[in-house]
N, C-alpha and C. Protein backbone atom coordinates (compact mmCIF):
# COMPACT_ATOMS: atom_id res chain seq x y z
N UNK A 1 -40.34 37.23 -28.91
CA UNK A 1 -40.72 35.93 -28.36
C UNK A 1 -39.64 34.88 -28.60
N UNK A 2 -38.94 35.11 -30.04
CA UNK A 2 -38.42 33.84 -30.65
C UNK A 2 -36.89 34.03 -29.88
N UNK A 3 -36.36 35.53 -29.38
CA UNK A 3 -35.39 36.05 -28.69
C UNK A 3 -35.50 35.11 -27.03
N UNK A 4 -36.91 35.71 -26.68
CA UNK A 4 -36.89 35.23 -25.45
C UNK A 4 -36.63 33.84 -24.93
N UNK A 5 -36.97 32.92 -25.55
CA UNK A 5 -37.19 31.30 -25.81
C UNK A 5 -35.51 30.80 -25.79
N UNK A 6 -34.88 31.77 -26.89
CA UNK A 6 -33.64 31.05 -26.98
C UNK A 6 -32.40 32.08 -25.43
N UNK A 7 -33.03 32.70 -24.79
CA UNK A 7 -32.38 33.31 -23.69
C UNK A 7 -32.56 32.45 -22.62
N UNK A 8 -33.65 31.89 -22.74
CA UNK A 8 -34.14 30.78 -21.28
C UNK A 8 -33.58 29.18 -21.64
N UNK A 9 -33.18 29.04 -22.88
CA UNK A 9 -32.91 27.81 -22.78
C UNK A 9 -30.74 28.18 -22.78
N UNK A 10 -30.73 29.66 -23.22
CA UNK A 10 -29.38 29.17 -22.58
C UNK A 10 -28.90 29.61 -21.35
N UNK A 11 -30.03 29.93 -20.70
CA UNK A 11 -30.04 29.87 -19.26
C UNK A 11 -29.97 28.56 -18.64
N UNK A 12 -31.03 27.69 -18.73
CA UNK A 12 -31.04 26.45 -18.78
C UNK A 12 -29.49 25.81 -18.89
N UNK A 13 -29.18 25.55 -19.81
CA UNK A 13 -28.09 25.16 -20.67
C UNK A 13 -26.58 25.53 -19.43
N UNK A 14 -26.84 26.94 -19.54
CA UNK A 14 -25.77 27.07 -18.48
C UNK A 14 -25.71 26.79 -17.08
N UNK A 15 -27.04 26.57 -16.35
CA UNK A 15 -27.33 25.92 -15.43
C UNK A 15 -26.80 24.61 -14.97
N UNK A 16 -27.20 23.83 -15.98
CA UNK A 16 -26.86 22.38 -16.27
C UNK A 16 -25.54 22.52 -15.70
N UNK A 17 -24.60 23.24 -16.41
CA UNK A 17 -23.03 22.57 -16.41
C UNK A 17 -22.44 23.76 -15.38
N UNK A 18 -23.25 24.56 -14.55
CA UNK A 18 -22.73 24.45 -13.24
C UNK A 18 -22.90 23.91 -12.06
N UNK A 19 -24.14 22.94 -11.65
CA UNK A 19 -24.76 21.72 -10.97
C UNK A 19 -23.22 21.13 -10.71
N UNK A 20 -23.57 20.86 -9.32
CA UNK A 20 -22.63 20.23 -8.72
C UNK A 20 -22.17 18.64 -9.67
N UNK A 21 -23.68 17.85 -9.61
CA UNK A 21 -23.84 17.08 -9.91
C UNK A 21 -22.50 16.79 -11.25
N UNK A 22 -23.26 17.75 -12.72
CA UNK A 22 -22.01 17.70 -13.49
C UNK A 22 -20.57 17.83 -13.26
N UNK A 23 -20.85 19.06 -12.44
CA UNK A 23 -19.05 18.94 -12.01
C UNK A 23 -18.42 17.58 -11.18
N UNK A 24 -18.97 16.87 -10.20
CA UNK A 24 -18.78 15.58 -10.11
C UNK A 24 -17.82 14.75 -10.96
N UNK A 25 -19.50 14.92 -11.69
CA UNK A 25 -19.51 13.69 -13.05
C UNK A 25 -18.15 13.65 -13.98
N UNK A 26 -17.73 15.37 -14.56
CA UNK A 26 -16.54 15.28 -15.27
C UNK A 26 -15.32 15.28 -14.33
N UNK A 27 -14.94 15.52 -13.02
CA UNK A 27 -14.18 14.76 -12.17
C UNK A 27 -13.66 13.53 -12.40
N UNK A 28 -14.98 12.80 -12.46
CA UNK A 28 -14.75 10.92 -12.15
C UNK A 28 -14.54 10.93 -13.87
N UNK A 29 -14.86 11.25 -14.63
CA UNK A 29 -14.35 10.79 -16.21
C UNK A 29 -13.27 11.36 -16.04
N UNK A 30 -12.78 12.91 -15.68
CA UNK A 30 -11.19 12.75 -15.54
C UNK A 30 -9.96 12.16 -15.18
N UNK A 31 -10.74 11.72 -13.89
CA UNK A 31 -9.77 10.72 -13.09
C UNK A 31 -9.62 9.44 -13.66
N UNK A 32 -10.83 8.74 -14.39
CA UNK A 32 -10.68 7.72 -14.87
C UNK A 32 -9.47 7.40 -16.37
N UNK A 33 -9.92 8.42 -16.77
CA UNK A 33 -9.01 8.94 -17.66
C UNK A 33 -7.67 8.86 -17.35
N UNK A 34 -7.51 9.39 -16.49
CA UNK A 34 -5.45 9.48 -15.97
C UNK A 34 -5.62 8.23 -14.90
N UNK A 35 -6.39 7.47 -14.74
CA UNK A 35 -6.10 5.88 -13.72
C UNK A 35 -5.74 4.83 -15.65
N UNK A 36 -6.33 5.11 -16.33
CA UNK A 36 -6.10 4.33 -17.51
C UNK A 36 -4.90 4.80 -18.07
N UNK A 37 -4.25 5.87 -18.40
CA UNK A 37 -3.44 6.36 -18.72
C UNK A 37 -2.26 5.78 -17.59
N UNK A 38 -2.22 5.88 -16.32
CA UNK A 38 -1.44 5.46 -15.33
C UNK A 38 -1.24 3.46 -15.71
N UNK A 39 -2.10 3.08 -15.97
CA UNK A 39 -1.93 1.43 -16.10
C UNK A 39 -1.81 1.14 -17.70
N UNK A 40 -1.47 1.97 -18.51
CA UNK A 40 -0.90 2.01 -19.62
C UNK A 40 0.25 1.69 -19.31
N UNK A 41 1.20 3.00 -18.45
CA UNK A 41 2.18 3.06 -18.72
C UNK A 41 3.02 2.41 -17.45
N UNK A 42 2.10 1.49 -16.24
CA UNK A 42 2.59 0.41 -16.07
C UNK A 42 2.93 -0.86 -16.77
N UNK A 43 2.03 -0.98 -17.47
CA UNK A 43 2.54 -2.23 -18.26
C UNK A 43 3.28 -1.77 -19.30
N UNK A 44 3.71 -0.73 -19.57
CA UNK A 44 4.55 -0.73 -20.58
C UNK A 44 5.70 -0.98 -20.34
N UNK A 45 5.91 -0.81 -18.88
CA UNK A 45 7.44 -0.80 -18.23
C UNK A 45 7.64 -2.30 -17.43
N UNK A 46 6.51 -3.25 -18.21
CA UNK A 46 6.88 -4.19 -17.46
C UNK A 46 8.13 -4.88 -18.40
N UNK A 47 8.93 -5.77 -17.67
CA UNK A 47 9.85 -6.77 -18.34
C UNK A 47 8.22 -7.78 -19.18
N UNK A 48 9.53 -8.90 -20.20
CA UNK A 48 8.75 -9.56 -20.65
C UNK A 48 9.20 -10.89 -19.51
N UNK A 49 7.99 -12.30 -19.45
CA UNK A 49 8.59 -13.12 -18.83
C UNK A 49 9.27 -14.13 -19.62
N UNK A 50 10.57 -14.55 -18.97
CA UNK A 50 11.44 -15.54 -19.28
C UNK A 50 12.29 -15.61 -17.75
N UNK A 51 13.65 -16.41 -17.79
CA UNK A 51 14.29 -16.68 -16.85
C UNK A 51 15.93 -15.98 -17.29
N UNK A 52 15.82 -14.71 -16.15
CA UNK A 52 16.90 -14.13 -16.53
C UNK A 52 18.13 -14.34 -14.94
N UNK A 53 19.75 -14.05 -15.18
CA UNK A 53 20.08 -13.10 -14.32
C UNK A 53 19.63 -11.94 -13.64
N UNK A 54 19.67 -11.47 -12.56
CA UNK A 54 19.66 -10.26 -12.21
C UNK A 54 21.08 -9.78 -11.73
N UNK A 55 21.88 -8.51 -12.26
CA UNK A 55 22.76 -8.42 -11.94
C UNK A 55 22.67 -6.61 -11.07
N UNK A 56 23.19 -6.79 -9.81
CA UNK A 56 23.30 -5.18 -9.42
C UNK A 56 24.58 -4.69 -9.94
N UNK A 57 23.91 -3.51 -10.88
CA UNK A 57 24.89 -2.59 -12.15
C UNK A 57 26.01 -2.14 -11.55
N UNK A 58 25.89 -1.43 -9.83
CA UNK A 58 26.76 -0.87 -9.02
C UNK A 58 28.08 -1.51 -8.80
N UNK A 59 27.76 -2.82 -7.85
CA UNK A 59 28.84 -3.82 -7.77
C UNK A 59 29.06 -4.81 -8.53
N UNK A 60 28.45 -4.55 -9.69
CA UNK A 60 28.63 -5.95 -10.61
C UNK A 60 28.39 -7.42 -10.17
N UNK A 61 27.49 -7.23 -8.94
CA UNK A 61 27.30 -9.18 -8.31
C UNK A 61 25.75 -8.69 -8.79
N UNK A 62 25.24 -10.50 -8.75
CA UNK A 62 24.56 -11.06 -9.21
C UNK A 62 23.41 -11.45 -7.94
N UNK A 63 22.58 -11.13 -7.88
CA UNK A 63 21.13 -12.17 -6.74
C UNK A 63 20.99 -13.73 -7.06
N UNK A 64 21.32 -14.23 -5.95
CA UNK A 64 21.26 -15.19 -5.15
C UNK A 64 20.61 -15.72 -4.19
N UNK A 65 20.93 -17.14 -3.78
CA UNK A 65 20.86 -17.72 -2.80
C UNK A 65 21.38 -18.19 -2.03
N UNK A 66 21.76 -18.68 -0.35
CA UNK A 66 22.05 -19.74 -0.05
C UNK A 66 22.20 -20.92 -0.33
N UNK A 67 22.93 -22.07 -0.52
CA UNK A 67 22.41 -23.34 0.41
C UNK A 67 21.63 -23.50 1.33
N UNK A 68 20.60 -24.38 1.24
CA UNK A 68 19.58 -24.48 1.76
C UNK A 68 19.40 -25.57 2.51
N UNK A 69 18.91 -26.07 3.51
CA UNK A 69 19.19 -27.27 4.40
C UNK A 69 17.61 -28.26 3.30
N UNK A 70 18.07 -29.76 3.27
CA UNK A 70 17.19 -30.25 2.37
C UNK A 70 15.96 -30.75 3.43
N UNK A 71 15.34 -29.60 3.19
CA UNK A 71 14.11 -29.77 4.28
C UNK A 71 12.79 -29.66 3.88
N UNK A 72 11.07 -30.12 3.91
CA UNK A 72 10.00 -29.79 3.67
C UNK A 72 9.60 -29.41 4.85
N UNK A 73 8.68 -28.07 4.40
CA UNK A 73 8.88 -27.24 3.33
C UNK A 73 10.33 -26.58 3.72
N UNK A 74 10.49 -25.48 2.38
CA UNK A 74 11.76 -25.15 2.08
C UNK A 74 11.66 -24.27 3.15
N UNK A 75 13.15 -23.59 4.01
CA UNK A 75 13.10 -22.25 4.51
C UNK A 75 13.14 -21.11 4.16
N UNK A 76 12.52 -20.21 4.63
CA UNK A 76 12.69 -18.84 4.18
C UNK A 76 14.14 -18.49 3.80
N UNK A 77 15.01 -18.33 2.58
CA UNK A 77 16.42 -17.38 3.17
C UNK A 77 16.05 -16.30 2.36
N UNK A 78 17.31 -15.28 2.65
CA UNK A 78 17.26 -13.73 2.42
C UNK A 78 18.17 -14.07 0.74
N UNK A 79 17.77 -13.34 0.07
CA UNK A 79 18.10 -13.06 -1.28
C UNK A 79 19.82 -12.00 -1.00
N UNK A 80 21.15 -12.60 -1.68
CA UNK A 80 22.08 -12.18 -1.89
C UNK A 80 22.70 -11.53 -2.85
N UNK A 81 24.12 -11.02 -2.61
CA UNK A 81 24.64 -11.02 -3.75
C UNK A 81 25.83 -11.96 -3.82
N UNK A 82 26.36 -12.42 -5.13
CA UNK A 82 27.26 -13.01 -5.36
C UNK A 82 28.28 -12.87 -6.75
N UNK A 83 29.80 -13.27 -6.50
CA UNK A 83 30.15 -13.18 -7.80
C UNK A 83 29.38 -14.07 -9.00
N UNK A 84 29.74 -13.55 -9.73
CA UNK A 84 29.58 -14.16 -11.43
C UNK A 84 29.33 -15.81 -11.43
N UNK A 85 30.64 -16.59 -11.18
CA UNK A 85 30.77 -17.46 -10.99
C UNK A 85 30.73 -18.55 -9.87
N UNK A 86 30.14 -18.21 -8.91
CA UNK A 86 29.81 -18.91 -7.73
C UNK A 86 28.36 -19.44 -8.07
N UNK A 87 27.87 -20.95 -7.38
CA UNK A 87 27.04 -21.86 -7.72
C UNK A 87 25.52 -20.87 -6.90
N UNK A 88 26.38 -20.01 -6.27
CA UNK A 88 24.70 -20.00 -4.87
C UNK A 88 24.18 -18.56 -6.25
N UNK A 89 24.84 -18.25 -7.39
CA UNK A 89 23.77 -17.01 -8.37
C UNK A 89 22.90 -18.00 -9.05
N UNK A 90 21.95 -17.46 -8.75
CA UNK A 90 20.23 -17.88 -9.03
C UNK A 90 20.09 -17.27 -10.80
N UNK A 91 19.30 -17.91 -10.88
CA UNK A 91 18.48 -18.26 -12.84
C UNK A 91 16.94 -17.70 -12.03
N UNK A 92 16.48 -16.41 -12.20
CA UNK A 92 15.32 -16.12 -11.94
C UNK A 92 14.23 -16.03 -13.16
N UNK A 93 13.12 -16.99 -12.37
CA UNK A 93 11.89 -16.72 -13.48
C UNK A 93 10.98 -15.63 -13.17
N UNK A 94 11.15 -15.02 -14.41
CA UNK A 94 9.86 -14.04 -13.90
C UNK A 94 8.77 -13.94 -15.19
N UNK A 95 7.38 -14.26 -14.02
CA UNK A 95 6.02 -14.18 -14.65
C UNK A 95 5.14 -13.08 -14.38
N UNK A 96 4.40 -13.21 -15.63
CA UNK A 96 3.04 -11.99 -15.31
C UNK A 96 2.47 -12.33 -14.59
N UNK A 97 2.00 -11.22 -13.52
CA UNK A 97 1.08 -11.10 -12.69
C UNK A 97 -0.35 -9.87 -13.66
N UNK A 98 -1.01 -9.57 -12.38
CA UNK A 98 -2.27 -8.78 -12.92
C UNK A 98 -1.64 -7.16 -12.97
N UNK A 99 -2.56 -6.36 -13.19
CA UNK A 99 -1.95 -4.91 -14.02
C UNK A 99 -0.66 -4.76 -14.17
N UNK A 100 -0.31 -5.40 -15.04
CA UNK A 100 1.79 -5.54 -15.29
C UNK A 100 2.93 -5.43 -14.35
N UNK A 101 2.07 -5.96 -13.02
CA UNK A 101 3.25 -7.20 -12.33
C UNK A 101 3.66 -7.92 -12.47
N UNK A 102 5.06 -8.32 -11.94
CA UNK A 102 5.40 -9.91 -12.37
C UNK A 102 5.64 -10.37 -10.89
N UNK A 103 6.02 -11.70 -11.14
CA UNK A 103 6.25 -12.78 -9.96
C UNK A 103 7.49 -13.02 -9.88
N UNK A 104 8.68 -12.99 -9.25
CA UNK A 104 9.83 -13.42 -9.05
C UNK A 104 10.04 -14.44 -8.64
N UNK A 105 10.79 -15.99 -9.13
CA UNK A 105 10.86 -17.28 -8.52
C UNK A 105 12.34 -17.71 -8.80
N UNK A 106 13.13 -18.10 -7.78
CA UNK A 106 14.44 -18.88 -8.11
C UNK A 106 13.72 -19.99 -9.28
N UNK A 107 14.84 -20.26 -9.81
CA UNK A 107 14.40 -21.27 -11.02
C UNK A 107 15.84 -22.55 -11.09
N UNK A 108 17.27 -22.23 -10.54
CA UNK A 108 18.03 -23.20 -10.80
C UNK A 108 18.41 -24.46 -9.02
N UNK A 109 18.05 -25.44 -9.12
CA UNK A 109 18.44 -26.20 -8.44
C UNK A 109 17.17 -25.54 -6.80
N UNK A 110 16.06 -25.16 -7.35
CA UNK A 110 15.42 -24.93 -6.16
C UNK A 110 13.67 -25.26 -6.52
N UNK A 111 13.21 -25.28 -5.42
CA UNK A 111 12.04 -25.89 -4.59
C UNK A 111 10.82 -25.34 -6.23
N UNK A 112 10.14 -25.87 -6.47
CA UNK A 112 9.17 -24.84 -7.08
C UNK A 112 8.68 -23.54 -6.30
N UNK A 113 8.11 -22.30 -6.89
CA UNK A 113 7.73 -21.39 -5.68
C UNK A 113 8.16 -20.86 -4.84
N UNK A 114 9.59 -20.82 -5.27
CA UNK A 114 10.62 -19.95 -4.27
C UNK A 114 10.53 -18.74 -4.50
N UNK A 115 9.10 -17.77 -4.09
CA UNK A 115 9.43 -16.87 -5.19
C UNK A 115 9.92 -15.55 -4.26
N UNK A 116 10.45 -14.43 -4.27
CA UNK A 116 10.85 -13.58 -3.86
C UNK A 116 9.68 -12.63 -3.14
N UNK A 117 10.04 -12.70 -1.66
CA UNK A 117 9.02 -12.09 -1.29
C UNK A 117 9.98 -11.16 0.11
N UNK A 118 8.65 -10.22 0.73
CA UNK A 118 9.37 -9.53 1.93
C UNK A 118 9.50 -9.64 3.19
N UNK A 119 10.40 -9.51 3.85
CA UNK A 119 10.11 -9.69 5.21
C UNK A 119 10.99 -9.01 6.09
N UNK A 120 9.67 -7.54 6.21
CA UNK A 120 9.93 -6.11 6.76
C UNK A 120 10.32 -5.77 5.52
N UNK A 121 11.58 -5.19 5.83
CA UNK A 121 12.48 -4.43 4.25
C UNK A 121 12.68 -5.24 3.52
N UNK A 122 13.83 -6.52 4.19
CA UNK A 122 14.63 -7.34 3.73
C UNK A 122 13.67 -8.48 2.41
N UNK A 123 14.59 -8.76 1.38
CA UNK A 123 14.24 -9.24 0.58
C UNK A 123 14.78 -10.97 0.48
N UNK A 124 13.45 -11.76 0.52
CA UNK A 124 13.81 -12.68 0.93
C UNK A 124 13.44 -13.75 -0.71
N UNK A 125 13.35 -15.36 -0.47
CA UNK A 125 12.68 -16.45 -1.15
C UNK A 125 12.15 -17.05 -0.19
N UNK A 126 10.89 -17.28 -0.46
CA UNK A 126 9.72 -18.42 0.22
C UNK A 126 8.93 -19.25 -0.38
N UNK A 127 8.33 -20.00 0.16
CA UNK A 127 7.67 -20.86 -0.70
C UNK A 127 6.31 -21.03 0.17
N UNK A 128 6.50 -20.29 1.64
CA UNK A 128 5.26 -19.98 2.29
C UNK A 128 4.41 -19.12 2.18
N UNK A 129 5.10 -17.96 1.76
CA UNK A 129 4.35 -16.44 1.69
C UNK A 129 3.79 -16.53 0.54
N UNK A 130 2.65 -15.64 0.54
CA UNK A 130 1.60 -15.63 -1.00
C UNK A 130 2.72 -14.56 -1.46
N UNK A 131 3.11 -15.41 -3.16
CA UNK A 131 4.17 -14.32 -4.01
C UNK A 131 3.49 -12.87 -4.04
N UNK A 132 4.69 -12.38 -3.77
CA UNK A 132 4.45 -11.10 -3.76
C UNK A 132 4.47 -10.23 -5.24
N UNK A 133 4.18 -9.45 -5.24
CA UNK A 133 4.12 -8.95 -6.61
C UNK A 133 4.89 -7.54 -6.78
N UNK A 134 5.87 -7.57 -8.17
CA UNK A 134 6.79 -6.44 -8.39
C UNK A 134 6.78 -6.21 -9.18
N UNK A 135 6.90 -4.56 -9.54
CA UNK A 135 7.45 -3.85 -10.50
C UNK A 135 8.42 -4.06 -11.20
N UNK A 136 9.11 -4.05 -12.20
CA UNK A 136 10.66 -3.89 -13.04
C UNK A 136 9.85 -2.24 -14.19
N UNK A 137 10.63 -1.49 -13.66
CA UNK A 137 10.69 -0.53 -14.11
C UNK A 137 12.30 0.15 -15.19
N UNK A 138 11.93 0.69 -15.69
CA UNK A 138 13.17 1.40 -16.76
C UNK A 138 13.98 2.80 -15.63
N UNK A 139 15.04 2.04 -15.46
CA UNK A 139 15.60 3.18 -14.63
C UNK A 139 16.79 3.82 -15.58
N UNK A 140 17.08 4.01 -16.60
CA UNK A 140 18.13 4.35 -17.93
C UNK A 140 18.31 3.22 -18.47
N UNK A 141 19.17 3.52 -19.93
CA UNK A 141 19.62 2.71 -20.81
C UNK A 141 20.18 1.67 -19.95
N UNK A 142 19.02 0.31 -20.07
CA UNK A 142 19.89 -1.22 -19.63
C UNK A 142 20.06 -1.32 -18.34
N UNK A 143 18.85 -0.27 -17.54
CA UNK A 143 19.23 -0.62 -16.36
C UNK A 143 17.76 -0.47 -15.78
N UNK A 144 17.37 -1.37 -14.66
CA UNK A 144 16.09 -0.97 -14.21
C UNK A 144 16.02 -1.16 -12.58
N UNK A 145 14.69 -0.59 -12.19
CA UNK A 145 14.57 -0.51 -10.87
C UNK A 145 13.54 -2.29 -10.38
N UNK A 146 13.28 -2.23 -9.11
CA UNK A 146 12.65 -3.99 -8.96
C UNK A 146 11.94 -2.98 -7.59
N UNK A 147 10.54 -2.10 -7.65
CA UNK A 147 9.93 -2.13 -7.01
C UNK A 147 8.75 -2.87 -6.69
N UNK A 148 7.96 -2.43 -5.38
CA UNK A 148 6.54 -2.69 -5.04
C UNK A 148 5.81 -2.01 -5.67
N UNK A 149 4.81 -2.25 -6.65
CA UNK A 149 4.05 -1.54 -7.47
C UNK A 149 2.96 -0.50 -6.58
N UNK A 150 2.61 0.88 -6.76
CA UNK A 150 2.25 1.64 -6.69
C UNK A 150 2.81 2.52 -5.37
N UNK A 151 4.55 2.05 -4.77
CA UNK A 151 4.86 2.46 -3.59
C UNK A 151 5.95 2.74 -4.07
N UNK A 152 6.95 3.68 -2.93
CA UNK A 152 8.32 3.87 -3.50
C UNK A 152 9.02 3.02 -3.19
N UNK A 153 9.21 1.77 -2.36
CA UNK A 153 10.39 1.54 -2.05
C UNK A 153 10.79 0.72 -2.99
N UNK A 154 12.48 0.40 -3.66
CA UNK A 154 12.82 -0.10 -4.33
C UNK A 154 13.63 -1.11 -3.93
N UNK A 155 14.29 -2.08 -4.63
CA UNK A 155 15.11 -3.51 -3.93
C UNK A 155 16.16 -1.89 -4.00
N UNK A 156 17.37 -2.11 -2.65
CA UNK A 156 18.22 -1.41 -2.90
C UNK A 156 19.60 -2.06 -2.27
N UNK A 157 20.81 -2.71 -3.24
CA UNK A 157 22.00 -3.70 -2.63
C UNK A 157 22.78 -3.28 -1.23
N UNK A 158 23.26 -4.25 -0.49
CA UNK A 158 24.63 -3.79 0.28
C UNK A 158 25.27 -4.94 0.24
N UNK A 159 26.45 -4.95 -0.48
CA UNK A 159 27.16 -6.09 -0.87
C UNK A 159 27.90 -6.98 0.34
N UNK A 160 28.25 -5.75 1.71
CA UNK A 160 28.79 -6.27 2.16
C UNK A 160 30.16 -6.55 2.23
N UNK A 161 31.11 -6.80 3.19
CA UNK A 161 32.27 -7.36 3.40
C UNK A 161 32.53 -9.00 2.72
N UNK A 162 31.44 -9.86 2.64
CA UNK A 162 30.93 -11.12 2.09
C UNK A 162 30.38 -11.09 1.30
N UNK A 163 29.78 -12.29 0.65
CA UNK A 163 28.69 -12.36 0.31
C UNK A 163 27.54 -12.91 1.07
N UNK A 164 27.63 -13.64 2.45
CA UNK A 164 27.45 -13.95 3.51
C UNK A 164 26.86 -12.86 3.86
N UNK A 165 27.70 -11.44 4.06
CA UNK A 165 27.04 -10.38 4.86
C UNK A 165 26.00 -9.60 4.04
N UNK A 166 26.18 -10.17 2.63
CA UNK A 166 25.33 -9.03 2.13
C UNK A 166 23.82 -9.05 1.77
N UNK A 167 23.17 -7.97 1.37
CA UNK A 167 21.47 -7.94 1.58
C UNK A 167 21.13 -7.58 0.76
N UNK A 168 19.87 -7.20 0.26
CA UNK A 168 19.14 -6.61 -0.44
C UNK A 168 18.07 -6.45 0.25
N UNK A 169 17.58 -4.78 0.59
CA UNK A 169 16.30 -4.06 1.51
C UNK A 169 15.78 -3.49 0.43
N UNK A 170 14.43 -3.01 1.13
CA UNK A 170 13.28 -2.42 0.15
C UNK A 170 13.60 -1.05 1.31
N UNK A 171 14.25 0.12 0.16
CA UNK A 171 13.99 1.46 0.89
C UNK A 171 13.70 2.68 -0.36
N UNK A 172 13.30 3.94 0.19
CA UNK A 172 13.09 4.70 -0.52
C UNK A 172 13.66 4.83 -1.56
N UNK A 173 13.28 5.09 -3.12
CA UNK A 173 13.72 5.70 -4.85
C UNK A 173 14.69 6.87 -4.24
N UNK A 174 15.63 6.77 -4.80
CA UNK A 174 16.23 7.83 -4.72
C UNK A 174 17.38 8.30 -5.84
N UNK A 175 17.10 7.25 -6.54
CA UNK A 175 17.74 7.15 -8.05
C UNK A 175 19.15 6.43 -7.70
N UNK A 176 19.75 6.10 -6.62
CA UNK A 176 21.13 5.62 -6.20
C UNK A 176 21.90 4.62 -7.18
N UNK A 177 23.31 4.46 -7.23
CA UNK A 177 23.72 3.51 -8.25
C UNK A 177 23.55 2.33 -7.83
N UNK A 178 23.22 1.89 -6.20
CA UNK A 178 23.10 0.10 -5.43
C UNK A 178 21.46 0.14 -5.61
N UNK A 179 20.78 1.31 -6.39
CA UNK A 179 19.21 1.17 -6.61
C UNK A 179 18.77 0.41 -8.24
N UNK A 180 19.53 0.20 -8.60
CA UNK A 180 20.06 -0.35 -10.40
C UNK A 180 20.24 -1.44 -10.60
N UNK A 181 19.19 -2.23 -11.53
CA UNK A 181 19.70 -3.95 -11.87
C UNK A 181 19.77 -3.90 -12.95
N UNK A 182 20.37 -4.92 -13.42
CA UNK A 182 20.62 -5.38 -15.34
C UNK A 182 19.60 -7.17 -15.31
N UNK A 183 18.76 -6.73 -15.92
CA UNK A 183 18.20 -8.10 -16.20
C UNK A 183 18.62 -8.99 -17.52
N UNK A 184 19.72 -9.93 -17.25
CA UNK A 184 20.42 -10.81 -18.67
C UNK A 184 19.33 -12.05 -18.76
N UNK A 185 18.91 -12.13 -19.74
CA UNK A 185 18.26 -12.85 -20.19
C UNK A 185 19.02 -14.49 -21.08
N UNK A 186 17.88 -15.36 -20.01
CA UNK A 186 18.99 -16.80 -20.36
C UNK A 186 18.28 -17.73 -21.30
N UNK A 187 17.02 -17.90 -21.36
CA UNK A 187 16.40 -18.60 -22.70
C UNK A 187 16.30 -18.19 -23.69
N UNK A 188 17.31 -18.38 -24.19
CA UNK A 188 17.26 -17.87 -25.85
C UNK A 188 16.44 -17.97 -26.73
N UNK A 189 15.87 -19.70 -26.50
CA UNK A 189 15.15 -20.14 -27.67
C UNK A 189 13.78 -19.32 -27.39
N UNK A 190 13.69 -18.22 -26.55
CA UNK A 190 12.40 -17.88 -26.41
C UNK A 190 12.72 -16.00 -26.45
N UNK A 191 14.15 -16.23 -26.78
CA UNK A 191 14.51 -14.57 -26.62
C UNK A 191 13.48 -13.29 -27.59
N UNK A 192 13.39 -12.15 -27.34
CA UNK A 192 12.68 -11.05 -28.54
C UNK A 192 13.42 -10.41 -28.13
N UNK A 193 13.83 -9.36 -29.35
CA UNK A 193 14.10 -7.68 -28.70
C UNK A 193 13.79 -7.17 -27.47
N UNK A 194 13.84 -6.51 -26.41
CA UNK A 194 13.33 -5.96 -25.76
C UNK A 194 14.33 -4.53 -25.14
N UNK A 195 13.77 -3.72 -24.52
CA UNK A 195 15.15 -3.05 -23.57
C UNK A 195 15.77 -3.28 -22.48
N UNK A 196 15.01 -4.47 -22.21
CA UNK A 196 15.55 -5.27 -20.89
C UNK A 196 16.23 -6.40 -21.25
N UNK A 197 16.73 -6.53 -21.98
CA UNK A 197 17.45 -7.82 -22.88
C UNK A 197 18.84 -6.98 -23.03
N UNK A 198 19.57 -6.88 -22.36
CA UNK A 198 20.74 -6.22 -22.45
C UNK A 198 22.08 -6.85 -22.46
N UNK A 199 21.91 -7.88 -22.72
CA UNK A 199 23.16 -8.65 -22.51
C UNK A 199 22.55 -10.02 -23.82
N UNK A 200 24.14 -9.71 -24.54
CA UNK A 200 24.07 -11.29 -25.01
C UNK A 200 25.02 -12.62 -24.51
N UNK A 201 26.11 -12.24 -23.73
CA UNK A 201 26.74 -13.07 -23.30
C UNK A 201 26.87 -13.32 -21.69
N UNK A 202 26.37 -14.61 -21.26
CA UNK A 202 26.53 -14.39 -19.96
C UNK A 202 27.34 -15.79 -19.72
């Protein structure tokens, strides 16, 4: 009897946990599991915010801006590159956004809310478009990528014959050396360690 009792309940027992139902159930705790694990290790790869350079590692120029005609509201222009020392390289702020995005905004001699946004590929500053929101990811030692969070395309340079001619598009990861930025960090009085803090002299 006392045999039989414990044969039907692990009949029972094994029943249970082949029901669709359970199998479901540990599905969605799995998945939830690796969606938390996945937004871990977004924010781990976020930059911290302050107001840095961005420099492309490839050609050694710097993101920029135009001159801008002194107009309300500001115009859209396309984000450049430039040497070192030319007035149009931008002081970018970048802030947290939600699951460890940040916000990209010119910060020297421009509009509030210029912040870096898209239009099509091309990578622009607006102060019309709702900021868009980006990735800074660890692409090797001191160097990182500036995607759209949960997509591939990455900022990727073409310097150009100018600096006039040159761009910055959003196209496929492909690990490339014009796919590579150095983020130098310019407020000191607010500096920490970080691995995106790669520069002390700018």
């Amino acid at each position: 009897m006392k045999h039989a009792c414990q044969s039907r309940h692990h009949a029972i027992f094994l029943t249970m946990f082949a029901h669709p139902s359970y199998r479901m159930l540990k599905s969605a705790t799995s998945f939830l599991a690796l969606s938390l694990i996945a937004l871990q290790v977004v924010v781990a790869q976020t930059i911290q915010k302050g107001i840095y350079l961005i420099q492309d590692t490839d050609s050694g120029k710097f993101l920029g801006i135009d001159s801008t005609p002194d107009v309300y509201p500001p115009i859209d222009t396309p984000v450049r590159l430039f040497n070192e020392r030319t007035p149009f390289v931008q002081h970018w702020r970048v802030e947290e956004a939600k699951d460890g995005a940040v916000i990209i905004s010119a910060a020297r001699n421009s509009p509030p809310g210029y912040n870096i946004v898209t239009r099509g590929d091309y990578v622009f500053v607006s102060t019309e478009k709702e900021p868009e929101l980006w990735a800074v990811e660890s692409a090797g030692p001191g160097e990182s990528q500036i995607k759209l969070p949960f997509n591939d395309k990455v900022f990727t340079s073409y310097p150009g014959s100018s600096p006039f001619d040159s761009k910055i598009v959003l196209q496929p990861a492909h690990g490339l050396p014009n796919q590579r930025y150095r983020f130098v960090r310019l407020d000191r009085n607010l500096y920490r360690s970080t691995r995106f803090n790669v520069q002390e002299s700018c």
